[in-house]
Protein backbone atom coordinates (compact mmCIF):
# COMPACT_ATOMS: atom_id res chain seq x y z
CA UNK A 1 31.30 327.65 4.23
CA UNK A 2 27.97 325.58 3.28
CA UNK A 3 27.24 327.84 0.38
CA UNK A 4 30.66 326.98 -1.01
CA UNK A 5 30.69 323.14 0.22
CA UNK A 6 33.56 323.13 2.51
CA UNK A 7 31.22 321.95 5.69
CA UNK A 8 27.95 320.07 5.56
CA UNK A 9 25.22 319.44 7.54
CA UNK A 10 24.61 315.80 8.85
CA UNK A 11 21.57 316.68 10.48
CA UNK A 12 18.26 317.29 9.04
CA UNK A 13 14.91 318.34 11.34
CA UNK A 14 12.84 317.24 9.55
CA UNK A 15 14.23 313.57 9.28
CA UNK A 16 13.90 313.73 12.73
CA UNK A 17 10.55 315.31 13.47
CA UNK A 18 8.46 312.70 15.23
CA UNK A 19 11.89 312.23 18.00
CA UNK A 20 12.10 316.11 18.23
CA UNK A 21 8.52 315.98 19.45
CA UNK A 22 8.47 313.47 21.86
CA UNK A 23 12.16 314.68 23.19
CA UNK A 24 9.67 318.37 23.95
CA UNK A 25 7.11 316.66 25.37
CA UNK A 26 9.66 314.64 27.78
CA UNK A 27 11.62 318.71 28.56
CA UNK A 28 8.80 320.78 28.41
CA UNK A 29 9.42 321.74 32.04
CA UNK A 30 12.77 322.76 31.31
CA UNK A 31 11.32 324.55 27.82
CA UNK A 32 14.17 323.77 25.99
CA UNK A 33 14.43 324.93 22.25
CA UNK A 34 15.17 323.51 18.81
CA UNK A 35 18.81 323.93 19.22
CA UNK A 36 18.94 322.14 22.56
CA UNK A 37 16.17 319.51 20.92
CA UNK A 38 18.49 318.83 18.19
CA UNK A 39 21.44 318.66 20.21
CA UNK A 40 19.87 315.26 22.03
CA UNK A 41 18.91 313.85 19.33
CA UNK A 42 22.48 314.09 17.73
CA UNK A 43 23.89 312.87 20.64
CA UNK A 44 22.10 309.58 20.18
CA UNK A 45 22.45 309.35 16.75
CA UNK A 46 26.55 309.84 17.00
CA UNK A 47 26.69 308.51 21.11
CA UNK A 48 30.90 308.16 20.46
CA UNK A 49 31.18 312.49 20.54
CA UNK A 50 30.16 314.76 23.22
CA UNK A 51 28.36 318.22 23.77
CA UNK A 52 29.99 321.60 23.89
CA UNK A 53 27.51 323.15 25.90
CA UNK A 54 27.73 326.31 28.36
CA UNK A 55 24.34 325.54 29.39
CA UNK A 56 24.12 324.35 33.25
CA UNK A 57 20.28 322.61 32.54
CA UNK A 58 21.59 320.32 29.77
CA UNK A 59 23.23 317.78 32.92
CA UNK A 60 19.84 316.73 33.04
CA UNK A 61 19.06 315.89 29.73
CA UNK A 62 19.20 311.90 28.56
CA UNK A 63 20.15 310.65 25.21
CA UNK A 64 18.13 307.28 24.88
CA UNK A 65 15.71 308.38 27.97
CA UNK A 66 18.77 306.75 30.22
CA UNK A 67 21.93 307.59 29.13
CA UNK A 68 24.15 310.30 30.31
CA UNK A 69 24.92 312.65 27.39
CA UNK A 70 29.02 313.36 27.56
CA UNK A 71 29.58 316.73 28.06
CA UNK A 72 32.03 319.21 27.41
CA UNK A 73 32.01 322.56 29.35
CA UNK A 74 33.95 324.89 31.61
CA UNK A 75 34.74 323.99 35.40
CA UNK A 76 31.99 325.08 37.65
CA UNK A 77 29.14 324.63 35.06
């Protein structure tokens, strides 16, 4: 679907490097990865959508160091 243009990507790493970083160094005891990195960031960048996520850790996560991320997931997660 990207290779023929019907979806594109609105997110770039490395625009985003030096907040990547400093989002790792705030989770590094939670060792979250790119995907879960990236998935912060975004959430600050577009704060008006929430997260899909399946993942139980990601409550704890901030967008903006203070702000709750809005999450989507299934009931007892």
């Amino acid at each position: 679907m990207i290779e023929d243009q019907l979806v594109s990507l609105a997110f770039d790493c490395n625009d985003h490097l030096s907040q990547l970083a400093a989002l790792a160094k705030r989770y590094k005891d939670r060792r979250p990865d790119l995907a879960d990195l990236c998935l912060i960031r975004m959430s600050e960048l577009y704060p008006r959508h929430s997260v899909i996520t399946l993942d139980k850790d990601f409550r704890v996560c901030r967008r903006n160091k203070r702000e709750v991320i809005p999450l989507i997931s299934p009931p007892g997660r």
